[in-house]
PDB file of N, CA and C in Angstrom:
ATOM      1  N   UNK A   1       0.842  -1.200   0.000  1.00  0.00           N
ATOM      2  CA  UNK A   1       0.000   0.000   0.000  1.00  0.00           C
ATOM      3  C   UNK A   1       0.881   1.256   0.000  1.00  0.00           C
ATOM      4  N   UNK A   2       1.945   1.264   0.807  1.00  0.00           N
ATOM      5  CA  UNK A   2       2.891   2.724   0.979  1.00  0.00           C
ATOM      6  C   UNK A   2       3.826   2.795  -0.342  1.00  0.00           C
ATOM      7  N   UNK A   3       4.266   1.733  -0.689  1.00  0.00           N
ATOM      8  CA  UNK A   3       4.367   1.761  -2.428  1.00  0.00           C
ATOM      9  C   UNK A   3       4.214   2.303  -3.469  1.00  0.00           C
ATOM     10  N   UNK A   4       2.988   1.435  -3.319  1.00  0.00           N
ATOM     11  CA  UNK A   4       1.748   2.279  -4.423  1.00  0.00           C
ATOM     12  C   UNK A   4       1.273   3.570  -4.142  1.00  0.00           C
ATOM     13  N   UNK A   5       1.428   4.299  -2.947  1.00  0.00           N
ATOM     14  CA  UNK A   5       1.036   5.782  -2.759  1.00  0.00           C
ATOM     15  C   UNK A   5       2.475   6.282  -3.026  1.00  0.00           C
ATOM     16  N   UNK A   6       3.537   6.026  -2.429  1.00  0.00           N
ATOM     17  CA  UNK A   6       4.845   6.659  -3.138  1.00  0.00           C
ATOM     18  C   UNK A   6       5.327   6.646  -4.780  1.00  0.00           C
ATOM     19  N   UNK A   7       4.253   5.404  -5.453  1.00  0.00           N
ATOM     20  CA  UNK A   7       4.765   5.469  -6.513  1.00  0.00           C
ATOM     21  C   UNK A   7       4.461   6.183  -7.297  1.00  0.00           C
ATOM     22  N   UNK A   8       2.543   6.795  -6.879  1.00  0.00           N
ATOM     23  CA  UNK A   8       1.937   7.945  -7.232  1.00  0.00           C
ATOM     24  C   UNK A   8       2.974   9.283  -6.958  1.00  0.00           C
ATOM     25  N   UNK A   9       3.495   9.220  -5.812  1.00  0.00           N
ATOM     26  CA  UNK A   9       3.891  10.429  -5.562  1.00  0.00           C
ATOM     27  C   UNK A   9       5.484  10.857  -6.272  1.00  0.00           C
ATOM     28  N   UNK A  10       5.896   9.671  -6.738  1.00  0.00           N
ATOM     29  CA  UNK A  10       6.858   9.809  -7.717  1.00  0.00           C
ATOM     30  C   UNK A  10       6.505  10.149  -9.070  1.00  0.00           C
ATOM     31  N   UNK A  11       5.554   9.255  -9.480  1.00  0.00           N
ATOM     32  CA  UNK A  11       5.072   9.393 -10.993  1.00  0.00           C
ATOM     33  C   UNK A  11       4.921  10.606 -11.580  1.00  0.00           C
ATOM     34  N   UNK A  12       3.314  11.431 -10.571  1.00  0.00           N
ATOM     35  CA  UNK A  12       3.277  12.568 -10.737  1.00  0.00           C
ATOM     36  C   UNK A  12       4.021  13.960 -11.103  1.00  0.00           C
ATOM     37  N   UNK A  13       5.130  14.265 -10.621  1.00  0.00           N
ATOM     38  CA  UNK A  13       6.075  14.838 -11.186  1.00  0.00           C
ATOM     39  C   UNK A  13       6.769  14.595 -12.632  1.00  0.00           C
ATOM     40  N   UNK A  14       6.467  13.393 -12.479  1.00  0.00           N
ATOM     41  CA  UNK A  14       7.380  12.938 -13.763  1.00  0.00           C
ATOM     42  C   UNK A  14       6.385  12.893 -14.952  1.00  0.00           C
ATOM     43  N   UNK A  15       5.509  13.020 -14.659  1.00  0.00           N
ATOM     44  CA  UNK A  15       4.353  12.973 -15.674  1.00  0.00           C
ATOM     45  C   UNK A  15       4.002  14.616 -16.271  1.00  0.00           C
ATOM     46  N   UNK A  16       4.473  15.143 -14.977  1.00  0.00           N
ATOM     47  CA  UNK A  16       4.256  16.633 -15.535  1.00  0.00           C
ATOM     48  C   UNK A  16       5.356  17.644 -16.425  1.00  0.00           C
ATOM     49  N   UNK A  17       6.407  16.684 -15.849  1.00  0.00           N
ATOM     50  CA  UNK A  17       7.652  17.155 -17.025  1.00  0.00           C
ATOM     51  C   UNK A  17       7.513  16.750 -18.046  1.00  0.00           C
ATOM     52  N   UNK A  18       7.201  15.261 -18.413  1.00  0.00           N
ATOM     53  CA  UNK A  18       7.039  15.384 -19.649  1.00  0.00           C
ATOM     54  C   UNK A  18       5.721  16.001 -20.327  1.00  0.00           C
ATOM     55  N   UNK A  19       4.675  16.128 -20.091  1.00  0.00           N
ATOM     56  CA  UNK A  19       3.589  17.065 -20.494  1.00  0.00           C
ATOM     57  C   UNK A  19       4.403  18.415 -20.728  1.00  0.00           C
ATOM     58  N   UNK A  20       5.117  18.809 -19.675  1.00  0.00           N
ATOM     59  CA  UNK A  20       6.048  20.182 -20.529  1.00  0.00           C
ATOM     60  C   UNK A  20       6.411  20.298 -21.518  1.00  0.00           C
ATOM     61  N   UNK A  21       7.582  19.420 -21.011  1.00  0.00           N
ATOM     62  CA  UNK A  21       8.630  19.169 -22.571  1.00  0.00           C
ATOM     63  C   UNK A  21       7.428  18.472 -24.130  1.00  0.00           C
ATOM     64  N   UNK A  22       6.663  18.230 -23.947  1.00  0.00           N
ATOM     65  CA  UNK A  22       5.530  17.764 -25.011  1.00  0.00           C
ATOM     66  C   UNK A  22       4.981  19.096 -25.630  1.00  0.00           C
ATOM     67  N   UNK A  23       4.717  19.895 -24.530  1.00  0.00           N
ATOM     68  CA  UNK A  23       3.551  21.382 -24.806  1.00  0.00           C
ATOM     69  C   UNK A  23       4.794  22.056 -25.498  1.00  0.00           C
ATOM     70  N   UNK A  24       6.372  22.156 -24.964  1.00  0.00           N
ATOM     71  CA  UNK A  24       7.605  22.988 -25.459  1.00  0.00           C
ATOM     72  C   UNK A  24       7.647  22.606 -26.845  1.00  0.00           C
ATOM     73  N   UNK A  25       7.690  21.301 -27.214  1.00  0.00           N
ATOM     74  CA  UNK A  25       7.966  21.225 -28.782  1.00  0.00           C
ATOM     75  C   UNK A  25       7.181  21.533 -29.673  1.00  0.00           C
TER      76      UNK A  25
END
């Protein structure tokens, strides 16, 4: 369970950089 909520809390960031770098090109 603490996993899977850290893995959210990793993902998230990383999901939003690339949505950046996606919107940048």
């Amino acid at each position: 369970m603490l996993a899977r909520s850290m893995h959210k809390i990793v993902l998230a960031p990383l999901a939003l950089d690339i949505l950046h770098d996606l919107a940048l090109t």
